[in-house]
PDB file of N, CA and C in Angstrom:
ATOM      1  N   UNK A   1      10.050 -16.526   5.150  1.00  0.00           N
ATOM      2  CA  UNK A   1      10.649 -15.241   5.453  1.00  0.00           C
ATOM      3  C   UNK A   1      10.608 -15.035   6.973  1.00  0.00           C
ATOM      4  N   UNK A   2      11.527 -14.544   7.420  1.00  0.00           N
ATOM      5  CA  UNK A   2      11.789 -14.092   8.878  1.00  0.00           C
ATOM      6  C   UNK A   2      11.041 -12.936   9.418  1.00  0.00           C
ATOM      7  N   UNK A   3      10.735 -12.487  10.595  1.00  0.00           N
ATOM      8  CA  UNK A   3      10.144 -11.329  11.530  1.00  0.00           C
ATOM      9  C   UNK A   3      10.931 -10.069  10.368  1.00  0.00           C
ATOM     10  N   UNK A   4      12.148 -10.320  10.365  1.00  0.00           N
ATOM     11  CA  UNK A   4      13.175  -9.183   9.985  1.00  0.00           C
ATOM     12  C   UNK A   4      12.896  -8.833   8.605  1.00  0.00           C
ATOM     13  N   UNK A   5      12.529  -9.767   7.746  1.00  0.00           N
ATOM     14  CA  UNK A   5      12.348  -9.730   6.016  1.00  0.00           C
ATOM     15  C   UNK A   5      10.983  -9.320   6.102  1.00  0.00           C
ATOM     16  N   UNK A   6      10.004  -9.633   6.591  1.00  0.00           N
ATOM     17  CA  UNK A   6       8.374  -9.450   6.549  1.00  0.00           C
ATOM     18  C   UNK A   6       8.553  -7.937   6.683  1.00  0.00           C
ATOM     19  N   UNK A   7       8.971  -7.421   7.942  1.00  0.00           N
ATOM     20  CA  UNK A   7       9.167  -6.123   8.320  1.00  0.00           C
ATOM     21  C   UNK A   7      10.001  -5.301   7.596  1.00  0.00           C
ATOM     22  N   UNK A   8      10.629  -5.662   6.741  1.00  0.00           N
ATOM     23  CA  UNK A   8      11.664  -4.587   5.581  1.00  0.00           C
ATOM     24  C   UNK A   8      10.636  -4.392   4.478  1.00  0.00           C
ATOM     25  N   UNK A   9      10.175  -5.634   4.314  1.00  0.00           N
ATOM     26  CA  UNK A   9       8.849  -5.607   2.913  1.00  0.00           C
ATOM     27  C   UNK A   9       7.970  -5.130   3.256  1.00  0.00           C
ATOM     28  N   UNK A  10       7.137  -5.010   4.654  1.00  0.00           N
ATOM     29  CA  UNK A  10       5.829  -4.049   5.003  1.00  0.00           C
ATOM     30  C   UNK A  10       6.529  -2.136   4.926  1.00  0.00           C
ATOM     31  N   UNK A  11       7.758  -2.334   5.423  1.00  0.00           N
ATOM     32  CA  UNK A  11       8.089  -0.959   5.450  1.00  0.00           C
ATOM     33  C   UNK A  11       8.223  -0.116   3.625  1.00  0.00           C
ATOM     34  N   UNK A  12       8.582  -1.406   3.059  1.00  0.00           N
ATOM     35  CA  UNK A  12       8.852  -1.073   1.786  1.00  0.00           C
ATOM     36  C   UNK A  12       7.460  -1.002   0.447  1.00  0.00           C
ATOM     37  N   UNK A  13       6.379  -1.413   1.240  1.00  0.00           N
ATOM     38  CA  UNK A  13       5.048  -1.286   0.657  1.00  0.00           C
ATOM     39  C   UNK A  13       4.648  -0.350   1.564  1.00  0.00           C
ATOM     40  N   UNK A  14       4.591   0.133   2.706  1.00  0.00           N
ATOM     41  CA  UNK A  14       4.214   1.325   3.452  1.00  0.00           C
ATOM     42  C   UNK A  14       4.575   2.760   2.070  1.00  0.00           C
ATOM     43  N   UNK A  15       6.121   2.711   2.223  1.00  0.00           N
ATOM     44  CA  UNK A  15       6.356   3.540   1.354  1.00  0.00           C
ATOM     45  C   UNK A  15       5.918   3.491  -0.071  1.00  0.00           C
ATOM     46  N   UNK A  16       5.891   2.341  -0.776  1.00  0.00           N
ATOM     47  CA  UNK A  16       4.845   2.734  -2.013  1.00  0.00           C
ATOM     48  C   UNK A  16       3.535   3.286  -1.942  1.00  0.00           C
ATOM     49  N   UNK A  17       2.936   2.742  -0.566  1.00  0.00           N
ATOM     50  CA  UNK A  17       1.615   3.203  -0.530  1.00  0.00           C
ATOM     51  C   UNK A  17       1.595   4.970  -0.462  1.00  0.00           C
ATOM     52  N   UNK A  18       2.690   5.693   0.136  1.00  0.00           N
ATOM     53  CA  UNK A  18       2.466   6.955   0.751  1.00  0.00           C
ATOM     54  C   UNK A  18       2.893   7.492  -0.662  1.00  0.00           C
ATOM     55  N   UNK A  19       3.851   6.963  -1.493  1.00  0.00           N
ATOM     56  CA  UNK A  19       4.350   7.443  -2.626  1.00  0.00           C
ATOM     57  C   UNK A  19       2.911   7.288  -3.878  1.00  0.00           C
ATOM     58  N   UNK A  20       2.124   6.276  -4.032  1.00  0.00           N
ATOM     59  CA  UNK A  20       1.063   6.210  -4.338  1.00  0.00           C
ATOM     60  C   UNK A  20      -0.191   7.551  -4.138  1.00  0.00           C
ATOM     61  N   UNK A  21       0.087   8.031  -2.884  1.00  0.00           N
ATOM     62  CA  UNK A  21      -0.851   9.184  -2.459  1.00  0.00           C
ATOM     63  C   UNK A  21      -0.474  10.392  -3.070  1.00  0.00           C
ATOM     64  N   UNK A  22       0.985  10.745  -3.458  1.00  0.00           N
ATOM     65  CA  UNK A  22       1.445  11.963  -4.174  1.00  0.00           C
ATOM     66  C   UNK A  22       1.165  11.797  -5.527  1.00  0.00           C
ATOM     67  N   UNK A  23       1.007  10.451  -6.630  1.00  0.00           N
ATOM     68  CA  UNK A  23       1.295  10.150  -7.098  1.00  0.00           C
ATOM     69  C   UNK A  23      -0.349  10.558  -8.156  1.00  0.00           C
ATOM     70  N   UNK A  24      -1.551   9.831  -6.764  1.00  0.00           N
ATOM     71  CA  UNK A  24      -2.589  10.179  -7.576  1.00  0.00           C
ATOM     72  C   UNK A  24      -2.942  11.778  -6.711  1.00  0.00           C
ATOM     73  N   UNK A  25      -2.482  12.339  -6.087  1.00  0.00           N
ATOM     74  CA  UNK A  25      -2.935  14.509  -5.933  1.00  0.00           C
ATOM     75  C   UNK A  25      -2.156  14.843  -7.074  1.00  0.00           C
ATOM     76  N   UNK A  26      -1.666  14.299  -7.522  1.00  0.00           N
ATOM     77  CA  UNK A  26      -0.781  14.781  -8.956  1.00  0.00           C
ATOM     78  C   UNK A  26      -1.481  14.839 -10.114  1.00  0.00           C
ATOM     79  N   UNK A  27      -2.212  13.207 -10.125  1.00  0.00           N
ATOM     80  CA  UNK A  27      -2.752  12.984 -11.229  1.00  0.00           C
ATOM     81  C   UNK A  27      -4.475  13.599 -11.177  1.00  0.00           C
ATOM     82  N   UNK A  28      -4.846  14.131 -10.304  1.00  0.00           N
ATOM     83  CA  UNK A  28      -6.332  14.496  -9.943  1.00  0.00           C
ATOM     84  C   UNK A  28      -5.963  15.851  -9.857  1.00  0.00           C
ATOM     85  N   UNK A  29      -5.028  16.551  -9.824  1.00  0.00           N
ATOM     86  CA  UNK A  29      -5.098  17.892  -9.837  1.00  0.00           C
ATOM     87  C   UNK A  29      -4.762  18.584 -11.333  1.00  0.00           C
ATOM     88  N   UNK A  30      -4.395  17.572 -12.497  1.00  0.00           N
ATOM     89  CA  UNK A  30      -4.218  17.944 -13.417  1.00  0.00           C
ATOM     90  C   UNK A  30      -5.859  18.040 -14.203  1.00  0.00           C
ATOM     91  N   UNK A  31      -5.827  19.101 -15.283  1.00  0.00           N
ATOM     92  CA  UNK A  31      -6.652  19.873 -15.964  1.00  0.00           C
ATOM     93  C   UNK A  31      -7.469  18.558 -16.563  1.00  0.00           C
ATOM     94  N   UNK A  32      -6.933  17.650 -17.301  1.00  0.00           N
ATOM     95  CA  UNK A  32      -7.468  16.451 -18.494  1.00  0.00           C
ATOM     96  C   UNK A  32      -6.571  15.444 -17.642  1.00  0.00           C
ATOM     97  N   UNK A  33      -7.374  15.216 -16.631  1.00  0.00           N
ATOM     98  CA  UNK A  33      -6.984  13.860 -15.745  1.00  0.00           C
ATOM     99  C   UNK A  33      -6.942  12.867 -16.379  1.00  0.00           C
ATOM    100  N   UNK A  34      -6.422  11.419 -16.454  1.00  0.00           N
ATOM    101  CA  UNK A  34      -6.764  10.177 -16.685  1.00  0.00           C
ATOM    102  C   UNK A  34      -7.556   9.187 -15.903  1.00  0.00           C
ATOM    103  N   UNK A  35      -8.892   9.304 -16.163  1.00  0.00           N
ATOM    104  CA  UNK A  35      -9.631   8.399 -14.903  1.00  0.00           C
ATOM    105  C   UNK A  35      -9.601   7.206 -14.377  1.00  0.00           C
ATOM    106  N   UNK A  36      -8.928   6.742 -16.001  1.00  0.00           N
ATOM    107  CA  UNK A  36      -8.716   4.986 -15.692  1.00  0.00           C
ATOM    108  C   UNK A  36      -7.892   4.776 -15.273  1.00  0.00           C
ATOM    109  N   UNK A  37      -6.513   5.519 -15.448  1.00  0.00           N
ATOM    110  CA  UNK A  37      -4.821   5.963 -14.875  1.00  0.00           C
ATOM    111  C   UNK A  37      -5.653   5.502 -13.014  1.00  0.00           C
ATOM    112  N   UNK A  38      -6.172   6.314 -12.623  1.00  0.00           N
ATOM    113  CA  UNK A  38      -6.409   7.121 -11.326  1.00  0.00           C
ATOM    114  C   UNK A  38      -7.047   5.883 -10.579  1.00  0.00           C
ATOM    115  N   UNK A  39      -8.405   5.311 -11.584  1.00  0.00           N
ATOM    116  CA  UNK A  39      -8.474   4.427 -10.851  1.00  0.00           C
ATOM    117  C   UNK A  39      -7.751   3.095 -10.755  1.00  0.00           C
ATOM    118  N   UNK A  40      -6.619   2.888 -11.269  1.00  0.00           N
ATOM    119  CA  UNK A  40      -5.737   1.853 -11.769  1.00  0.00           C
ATOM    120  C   UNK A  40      -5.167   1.979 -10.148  1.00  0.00           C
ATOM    121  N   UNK A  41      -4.567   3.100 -10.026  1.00  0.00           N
ATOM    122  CA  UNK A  41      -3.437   3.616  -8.791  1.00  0.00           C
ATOM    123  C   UNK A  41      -4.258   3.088  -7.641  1.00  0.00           C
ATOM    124  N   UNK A  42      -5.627   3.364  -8.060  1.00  0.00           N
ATOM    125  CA  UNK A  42      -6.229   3.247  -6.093  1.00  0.00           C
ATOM    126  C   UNK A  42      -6.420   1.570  -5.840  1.00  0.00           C
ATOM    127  N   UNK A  43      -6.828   0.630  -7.429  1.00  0.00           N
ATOM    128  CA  UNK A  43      -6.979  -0.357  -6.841  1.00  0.00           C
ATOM    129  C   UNK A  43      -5.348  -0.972  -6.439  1.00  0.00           C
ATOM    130  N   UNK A  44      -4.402  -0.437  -7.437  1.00  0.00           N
ATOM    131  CA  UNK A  44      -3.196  -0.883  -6.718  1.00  0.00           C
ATOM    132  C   UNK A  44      -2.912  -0.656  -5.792  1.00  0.00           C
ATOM    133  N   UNK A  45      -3.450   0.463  -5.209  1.00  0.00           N
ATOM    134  CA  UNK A  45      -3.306   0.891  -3.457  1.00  0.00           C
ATOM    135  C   UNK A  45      -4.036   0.061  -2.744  1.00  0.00           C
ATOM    136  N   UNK A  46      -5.397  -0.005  -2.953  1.00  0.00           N
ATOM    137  CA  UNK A  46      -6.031  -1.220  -2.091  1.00  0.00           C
ATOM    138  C   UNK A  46      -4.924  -2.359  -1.820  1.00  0.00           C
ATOM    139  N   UNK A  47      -4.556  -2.858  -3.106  1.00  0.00           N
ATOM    140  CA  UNK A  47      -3.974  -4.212  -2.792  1.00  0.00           C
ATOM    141  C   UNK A  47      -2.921  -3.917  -1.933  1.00  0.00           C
ATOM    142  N   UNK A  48      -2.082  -2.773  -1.915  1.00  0.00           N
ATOM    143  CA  UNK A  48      -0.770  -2.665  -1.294  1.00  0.00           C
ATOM    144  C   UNK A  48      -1.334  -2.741   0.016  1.00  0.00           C
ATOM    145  N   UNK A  49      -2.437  -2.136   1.294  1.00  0.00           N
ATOM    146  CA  UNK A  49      -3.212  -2.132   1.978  1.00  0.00           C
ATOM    147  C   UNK A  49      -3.474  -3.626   2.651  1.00  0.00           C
ATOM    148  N   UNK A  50      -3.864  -3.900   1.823  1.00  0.00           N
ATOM    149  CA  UNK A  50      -4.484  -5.325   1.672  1.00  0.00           C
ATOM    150  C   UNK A  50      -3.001  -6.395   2.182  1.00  0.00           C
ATOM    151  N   UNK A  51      -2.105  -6.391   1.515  1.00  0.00           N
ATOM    152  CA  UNK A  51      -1.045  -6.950   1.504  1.00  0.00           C
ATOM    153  C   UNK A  51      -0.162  -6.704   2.621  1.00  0.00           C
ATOM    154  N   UNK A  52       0.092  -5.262   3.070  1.00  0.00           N
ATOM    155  CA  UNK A  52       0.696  -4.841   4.531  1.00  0.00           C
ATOM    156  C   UNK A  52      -0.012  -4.979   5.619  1.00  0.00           C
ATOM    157  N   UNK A  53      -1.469  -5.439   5.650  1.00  0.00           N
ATOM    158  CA  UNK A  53      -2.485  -5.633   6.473  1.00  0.00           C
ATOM    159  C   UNK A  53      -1.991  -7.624   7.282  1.00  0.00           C
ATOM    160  N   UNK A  54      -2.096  -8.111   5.660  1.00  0.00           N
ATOM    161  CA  UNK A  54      -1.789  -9.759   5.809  1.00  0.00           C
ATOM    162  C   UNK A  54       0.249 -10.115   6.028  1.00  0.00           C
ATOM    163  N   UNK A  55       0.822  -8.997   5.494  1.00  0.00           N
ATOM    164  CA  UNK A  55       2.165  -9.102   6.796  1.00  0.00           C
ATOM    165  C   UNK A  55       2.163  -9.401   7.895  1.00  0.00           C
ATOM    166  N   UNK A  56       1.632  -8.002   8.642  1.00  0.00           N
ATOM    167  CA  UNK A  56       2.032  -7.664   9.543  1.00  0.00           C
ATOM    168  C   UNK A  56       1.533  -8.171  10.742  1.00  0.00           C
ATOM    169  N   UNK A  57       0.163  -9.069   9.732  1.00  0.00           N
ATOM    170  CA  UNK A  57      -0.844  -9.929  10.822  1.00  0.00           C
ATOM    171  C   UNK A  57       0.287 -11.398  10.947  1.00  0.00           C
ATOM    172  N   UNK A  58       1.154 -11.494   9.981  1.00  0.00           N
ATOM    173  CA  UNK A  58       2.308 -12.703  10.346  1.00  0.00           C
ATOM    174  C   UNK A  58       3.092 -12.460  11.504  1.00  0.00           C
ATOM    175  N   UNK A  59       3.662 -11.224  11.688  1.00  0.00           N
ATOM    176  CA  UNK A  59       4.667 -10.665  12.509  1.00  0.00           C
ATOM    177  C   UNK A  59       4.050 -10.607  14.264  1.00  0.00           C
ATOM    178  N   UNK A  60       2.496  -9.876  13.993  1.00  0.00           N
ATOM    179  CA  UNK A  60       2.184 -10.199  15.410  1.00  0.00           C
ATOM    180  C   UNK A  60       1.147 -11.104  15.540  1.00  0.00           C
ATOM    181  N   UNK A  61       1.329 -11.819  16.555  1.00  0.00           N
ATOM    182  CA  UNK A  61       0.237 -13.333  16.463  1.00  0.00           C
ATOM    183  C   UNK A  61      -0.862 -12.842  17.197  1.00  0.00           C
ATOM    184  N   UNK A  62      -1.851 -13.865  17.007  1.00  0.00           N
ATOM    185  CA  UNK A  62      -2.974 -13.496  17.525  1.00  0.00           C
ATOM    186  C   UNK A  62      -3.276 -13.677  19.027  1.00  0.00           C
ATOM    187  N   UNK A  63      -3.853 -12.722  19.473  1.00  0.00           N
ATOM    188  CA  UNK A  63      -3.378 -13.552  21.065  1.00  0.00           C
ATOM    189  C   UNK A  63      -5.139 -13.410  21.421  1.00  0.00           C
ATOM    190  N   UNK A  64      -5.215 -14.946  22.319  1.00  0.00           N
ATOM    191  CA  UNK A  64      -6.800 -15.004  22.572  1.00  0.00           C
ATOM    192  C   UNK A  64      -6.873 -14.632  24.034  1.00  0.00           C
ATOM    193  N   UNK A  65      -7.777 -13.741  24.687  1.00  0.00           N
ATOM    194  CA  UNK A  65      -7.773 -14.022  25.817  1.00  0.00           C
ATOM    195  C   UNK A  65      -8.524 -14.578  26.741  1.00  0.00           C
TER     196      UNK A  65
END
């Protein structure tokens, strides 16, 4: 994948991640929450985290000085 594709897919897991955040104040503000639901969402958030972290470390290189 190219600079250009890495960067459409980090932008496009950025936005799941932020959509993820409405997703569980939704599910934690309800009366008879689902806990396992809730914690399902966060480890899928970790990974999304996790995953836009190891992008974006492709896109900019490491520079030693």
């Amino acid at each position: 994948m190219d600079d250009g594709g890495i960067a459409r897919r980090v932008e496009a897991l950025k936005q799941e991640h932020r959509d993820m955040d409405d997703a569980l104040a939704a599910l934690t503000a309800m009366p008879h929450r689902d806990d396992l639901q809730i914690a399902r969402l966060k480890r899928r958030k970790l990974r999304l985290r996790d995953e836009i972290g190891l992008l974006e470390d492709q896109i900019i290189p490491d520079i030693i000085a």
